[in-house]
PDB file of N, CA and C in Angstrom:
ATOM      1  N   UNK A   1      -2.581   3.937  19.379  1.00  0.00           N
ATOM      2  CA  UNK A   1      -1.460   3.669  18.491  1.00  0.00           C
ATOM      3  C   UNK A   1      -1.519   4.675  17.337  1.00  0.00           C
ATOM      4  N   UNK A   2      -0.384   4.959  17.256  1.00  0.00           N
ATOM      5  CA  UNK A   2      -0.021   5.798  15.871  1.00  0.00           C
ATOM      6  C   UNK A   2       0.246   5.243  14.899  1.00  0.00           C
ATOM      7  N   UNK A   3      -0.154   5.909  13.527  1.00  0.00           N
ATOM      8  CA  UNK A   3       0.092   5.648  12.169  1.00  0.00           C
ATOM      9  C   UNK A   3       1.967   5.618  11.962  1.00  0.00           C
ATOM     10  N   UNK A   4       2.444   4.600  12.105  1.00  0.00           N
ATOM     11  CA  UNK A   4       4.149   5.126  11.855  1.00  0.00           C
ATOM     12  C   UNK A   4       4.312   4.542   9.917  1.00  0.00           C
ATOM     13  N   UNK A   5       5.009   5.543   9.543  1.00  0.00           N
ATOM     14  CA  UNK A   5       5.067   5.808   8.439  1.00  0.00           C
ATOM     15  C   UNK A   5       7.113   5.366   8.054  1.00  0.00           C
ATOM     16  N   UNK A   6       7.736   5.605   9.225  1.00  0.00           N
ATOM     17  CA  UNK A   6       8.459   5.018   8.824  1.00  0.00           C
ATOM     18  C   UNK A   6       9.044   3.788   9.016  1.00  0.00           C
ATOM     19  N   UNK A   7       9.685   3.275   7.660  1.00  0.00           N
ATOM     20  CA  UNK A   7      10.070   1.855   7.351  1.00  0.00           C
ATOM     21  C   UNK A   7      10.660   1.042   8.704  1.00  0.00           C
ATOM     22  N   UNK A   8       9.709  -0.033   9.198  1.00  0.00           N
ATOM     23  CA  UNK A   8       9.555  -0.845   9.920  1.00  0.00           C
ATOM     24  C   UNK A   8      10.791  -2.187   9.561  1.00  0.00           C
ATOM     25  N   UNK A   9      11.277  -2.112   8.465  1.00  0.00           N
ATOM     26  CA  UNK A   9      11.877  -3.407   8.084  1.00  0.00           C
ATOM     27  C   UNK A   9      13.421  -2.827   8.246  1.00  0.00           C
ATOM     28  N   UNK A  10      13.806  -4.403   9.177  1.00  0.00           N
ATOM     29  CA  UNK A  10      15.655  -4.133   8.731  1.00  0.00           C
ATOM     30  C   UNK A  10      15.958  -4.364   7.628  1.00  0.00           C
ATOM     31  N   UNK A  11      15.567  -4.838   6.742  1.00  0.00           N
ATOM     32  CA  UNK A  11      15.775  -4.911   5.077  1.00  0.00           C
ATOM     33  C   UNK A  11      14.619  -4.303   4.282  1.00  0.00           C
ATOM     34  N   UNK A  12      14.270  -2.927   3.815  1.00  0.00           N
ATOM     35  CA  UNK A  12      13.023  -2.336   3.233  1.00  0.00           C
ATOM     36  C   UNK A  12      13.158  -3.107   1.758  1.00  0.00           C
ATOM     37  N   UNK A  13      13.725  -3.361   0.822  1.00  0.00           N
ATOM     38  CA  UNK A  13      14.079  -3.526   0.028  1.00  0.00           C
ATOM     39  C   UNK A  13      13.659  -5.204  -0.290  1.00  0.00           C
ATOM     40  N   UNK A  14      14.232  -5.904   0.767  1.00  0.00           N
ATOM     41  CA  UNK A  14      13.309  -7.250   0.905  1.00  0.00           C
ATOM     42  C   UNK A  14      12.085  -7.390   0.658  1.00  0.00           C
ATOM     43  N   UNK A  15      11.349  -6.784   1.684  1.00  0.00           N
ATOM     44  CA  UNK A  15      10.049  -6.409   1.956  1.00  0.00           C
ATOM     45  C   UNK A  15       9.154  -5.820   0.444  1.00  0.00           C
ATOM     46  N   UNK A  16      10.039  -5.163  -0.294  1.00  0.00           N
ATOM     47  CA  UNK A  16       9.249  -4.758  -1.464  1.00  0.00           C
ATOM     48  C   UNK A  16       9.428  -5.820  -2.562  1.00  0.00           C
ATOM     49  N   UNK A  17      10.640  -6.185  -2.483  1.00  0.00           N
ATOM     50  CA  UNK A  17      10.629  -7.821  -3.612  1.00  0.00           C
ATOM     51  C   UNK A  17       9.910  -8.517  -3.253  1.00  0.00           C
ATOM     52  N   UNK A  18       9.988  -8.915  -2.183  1.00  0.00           N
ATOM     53  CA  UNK A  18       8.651 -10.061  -1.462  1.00  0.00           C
ATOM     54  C   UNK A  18       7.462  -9.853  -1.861  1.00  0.00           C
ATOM     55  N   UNK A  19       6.590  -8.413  -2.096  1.00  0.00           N
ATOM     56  CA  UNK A  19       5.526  -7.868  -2.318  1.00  0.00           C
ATOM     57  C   UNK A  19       5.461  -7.893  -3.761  1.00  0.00           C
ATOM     58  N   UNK A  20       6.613  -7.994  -4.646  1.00  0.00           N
ATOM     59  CA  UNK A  20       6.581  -7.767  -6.347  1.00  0.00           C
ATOM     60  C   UNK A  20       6.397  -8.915  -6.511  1.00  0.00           C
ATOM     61  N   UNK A  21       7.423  -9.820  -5.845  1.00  0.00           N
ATOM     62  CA  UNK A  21       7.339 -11.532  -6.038  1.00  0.00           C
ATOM     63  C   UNK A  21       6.159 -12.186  -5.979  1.00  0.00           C
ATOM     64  N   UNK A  22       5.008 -11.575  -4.882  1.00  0.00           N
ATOM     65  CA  UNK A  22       3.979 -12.411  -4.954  1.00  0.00           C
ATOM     66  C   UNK A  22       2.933 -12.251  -6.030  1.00  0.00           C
ATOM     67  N   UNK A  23       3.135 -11.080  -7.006  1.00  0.00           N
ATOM     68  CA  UNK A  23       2.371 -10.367  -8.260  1.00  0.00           C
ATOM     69  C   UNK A  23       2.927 -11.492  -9.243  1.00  0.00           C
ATOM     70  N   UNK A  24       3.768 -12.272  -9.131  1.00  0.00           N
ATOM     71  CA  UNK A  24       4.501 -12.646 -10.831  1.00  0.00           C
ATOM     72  C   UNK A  24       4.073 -14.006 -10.650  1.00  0.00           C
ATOM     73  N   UNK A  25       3.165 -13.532 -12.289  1.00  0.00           N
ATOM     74  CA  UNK A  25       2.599 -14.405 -13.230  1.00  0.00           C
ATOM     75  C   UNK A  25       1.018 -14.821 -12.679  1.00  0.00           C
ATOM     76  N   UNK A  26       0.733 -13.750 -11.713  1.00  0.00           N
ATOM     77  CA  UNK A  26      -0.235 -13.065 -11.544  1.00  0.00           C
ATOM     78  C   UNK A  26      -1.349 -12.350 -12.938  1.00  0.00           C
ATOM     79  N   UNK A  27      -2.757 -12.747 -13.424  1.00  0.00           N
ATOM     80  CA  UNK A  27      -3.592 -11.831 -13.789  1.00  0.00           C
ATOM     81  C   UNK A  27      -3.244 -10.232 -13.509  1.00  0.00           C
ATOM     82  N   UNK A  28      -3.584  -9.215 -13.856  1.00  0.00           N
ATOM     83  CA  UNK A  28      -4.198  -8.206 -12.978  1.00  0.00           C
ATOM     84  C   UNK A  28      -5.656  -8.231 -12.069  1.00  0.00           C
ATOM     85  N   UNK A  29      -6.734  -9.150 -12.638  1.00  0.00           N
ATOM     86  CA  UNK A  29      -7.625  -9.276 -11.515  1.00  0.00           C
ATOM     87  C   UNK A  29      -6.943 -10.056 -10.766  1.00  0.00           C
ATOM     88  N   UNK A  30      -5.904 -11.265 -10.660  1.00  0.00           N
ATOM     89  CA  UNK A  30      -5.418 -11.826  -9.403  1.00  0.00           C
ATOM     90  C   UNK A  30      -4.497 -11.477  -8.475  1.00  0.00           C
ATOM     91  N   UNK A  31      -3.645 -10.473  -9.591  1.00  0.00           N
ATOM     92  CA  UNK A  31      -3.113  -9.355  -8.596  1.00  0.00           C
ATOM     93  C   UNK A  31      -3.599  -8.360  -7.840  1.00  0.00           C
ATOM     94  N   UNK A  32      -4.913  -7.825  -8.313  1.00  0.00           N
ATOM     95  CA  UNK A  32      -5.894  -6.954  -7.089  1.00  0.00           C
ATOM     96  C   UNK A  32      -6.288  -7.755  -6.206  1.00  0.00           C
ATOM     97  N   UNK A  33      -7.041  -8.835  -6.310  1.00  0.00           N
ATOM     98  CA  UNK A  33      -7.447  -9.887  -5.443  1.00  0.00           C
ATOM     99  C   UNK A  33      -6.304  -9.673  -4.485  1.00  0.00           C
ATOM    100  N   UNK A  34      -5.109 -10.315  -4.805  1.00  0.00           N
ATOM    101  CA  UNK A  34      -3.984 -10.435  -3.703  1.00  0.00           C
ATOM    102  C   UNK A  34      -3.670  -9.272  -3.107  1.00  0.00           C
ATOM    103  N   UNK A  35      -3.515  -7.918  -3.582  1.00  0.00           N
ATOM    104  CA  UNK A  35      -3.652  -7.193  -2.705  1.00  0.00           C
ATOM    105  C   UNK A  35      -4.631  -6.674  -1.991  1.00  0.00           C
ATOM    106  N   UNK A  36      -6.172  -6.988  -2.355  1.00  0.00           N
ATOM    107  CA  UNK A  36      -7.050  -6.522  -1.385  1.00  0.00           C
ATOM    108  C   UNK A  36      -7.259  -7.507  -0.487  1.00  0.00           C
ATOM    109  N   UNK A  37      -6.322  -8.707  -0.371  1.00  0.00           N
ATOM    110  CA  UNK A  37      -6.840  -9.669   0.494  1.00  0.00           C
ATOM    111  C   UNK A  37      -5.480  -9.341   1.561  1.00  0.00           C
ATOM    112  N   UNK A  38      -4.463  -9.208   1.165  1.00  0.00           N
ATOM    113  CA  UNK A  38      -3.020  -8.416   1.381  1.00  0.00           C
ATOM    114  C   UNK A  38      -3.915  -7.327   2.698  1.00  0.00           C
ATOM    115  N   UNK A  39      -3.980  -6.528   2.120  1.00  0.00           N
ATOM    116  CA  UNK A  39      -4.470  -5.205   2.999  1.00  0.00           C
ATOM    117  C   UNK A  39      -5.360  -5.655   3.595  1.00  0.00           C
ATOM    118  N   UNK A  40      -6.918  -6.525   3.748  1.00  0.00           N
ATOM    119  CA  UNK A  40      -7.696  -7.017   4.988  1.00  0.00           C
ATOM    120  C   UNK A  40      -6.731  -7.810   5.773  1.00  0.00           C
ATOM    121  N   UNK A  41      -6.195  -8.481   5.245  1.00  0.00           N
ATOM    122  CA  UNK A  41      -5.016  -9.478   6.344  1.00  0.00           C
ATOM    123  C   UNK A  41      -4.812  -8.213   7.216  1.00  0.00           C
ATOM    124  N   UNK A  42      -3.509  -7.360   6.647  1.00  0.00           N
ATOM    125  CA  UNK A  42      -2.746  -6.608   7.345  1.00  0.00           C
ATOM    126  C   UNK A  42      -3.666  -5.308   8.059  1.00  0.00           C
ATOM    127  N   UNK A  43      -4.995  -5.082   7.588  1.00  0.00           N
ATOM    128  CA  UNK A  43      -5.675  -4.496   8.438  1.00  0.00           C
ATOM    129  C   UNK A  43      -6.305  -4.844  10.096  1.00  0.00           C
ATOM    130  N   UNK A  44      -6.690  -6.322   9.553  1.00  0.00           N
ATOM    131  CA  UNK A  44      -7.232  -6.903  10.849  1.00  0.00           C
ATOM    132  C   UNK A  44      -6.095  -7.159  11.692  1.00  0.00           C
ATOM    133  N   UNK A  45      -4.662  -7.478  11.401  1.00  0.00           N
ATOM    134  CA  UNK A  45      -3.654  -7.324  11.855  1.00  0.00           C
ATOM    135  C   UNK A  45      -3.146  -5.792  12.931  1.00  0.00           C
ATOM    136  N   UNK A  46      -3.437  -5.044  12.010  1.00  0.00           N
ATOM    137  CA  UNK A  46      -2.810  -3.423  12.956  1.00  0.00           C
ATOM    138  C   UNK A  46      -4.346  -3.349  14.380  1.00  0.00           C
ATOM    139  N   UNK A  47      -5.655  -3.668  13.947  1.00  0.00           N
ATOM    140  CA  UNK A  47      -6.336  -4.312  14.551  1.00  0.00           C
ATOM    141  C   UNK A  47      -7.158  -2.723  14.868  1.00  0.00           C
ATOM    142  N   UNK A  48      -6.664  -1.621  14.302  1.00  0.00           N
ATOM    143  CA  UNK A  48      -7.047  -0.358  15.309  1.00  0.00           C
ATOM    144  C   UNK A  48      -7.980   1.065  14.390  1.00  0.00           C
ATOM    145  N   UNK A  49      -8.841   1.065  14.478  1.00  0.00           N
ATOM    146  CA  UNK A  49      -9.834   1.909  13.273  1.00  0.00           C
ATOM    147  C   UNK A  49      -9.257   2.969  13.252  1.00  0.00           C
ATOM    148  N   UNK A  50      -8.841   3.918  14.185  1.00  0.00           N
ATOM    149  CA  UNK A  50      -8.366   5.175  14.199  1.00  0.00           C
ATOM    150  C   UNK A  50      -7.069   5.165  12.899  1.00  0.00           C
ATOM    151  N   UNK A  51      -5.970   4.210  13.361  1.00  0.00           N
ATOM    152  CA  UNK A  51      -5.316   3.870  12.646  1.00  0.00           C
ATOM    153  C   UNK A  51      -5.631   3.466  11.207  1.00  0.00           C
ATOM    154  N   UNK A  52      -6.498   2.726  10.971  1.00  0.00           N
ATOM    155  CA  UNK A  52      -6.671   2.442   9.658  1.00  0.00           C
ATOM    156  C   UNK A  52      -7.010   3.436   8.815  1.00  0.00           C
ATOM    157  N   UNK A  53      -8.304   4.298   9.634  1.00  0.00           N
ATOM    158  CA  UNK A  53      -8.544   5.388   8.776  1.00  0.00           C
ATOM    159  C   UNK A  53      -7.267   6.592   8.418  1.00  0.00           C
ATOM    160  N   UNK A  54      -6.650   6.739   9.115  1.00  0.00           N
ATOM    161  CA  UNK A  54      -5.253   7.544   9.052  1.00  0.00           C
ATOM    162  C   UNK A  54      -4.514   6.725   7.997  1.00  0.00           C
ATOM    163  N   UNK A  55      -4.408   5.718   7.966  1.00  0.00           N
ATOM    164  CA  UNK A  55      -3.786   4.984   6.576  1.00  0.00           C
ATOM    165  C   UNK A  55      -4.536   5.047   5.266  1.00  0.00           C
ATOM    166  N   UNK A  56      -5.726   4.911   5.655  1.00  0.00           N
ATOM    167  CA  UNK A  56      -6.610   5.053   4.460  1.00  0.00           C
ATOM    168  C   UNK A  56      -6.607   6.551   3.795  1.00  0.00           C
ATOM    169  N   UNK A  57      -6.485   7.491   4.684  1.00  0.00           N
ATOM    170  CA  UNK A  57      -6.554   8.927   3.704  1.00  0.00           C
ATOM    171  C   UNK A  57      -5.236   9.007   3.992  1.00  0.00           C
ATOM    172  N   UNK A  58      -4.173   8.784   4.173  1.00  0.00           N
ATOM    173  CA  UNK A  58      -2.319   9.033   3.279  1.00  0.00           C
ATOM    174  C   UNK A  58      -2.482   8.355   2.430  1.00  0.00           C
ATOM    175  N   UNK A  59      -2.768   7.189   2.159  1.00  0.00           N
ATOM    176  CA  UNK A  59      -3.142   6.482   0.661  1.00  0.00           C
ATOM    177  C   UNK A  59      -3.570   7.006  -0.296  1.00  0.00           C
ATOM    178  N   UNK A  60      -4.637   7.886   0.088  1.00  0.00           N
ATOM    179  CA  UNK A  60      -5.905   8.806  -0.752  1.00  0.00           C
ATOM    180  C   UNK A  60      -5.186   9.896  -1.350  1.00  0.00           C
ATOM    181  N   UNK A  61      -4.296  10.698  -0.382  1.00  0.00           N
ATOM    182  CA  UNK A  61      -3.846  11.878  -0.478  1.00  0.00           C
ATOM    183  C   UNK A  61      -2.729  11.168  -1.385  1.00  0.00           C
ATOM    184  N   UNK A  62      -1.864  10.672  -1.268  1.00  0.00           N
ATOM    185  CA  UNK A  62      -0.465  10.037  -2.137  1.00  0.00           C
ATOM    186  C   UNK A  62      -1.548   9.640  -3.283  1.00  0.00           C
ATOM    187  N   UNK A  63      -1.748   9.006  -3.630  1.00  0.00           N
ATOM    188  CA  UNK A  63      -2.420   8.474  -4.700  1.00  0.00           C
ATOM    189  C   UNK A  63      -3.047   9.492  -5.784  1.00  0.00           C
ATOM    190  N   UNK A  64      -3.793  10.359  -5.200  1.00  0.00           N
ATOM    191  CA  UNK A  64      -4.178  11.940  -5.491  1.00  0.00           C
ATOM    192  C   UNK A  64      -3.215  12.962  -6.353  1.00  0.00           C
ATOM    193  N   UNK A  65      -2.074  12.779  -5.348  1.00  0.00           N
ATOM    194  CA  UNK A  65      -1.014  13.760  -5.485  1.00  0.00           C
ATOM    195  C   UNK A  65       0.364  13.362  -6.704  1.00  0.00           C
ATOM    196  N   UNK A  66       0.040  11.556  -7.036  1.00  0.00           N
ATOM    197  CA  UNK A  66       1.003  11.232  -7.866  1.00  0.00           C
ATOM    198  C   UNK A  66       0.266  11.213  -8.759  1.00  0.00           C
ATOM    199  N   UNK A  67      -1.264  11.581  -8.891  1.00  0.00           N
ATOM    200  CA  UNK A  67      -2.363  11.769 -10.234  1.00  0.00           C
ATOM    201  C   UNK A  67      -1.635  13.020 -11.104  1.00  0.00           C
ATOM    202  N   UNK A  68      -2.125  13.982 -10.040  1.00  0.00           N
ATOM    203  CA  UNK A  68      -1.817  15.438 -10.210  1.00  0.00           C
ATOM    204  C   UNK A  68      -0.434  16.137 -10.812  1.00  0.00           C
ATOM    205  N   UNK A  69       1.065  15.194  -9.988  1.00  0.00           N
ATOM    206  CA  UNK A  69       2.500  15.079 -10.823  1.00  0.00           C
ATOM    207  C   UNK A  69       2.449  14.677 -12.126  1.00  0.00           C
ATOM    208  N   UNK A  70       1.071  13.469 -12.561  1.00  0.00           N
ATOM    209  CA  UNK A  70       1.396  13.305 -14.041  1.00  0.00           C
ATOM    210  C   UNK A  70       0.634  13.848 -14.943  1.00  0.00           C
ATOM    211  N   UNK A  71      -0.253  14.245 -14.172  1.00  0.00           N
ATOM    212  CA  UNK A  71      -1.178  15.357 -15.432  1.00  0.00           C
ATOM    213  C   UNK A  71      -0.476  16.362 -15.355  1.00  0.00           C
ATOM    214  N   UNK A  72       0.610  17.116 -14.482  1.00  0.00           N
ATOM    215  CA  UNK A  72       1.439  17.974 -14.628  1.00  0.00           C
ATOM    216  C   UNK A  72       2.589  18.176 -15.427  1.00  0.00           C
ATOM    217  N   UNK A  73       2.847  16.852 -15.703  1.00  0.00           N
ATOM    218  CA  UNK A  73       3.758  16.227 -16.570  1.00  0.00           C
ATOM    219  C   UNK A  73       3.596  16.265 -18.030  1.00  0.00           C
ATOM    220  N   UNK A  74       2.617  16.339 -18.261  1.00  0.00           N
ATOM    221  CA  UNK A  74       1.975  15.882 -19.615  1.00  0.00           C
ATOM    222  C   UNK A  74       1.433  17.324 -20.246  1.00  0.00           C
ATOM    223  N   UNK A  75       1.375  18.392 -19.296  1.00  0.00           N
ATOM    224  CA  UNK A  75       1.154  19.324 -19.599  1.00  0.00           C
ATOM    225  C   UNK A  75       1.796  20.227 -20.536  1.00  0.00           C
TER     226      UNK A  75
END
């Protein structure tokens, strides 16, 4: 199985309120909690290491790269 990157949902937009909705009135430690429990769910879910690791470094790399836009920013 391949890493598919694009949007899986007939409503993407749902899918991201649903994900904001479950943050509110949330801590920030209970909002990490929920998403690192979020992502083991949905990991053991895709079920496939190759895959995960391919998700895990586009995460790395995006995450990296929106560092780098704001120290560019600020410059």
């Amino acid at each position: 199985m391949a890493l598919s990157t694009a949007s899986n949902f007939a409503k993407p937009d749902d899918a991201f309120r649903a994900i904001v909705e479950a943050h509110r009135g949330l801590s920030d430690e209970q909002s990490a909690d929920l998403d690192a429990a979020l992502v083991l769910i949905l990991a053991n879910h895709i079920g496939d290491l190759a895959v995960l690791n391919e998700a895990i470094a586009l995460a790395k790399r995006r995450m990296l790269d929106a560092s780098q836009q704001q120290q560019q920013q600020q410059q």
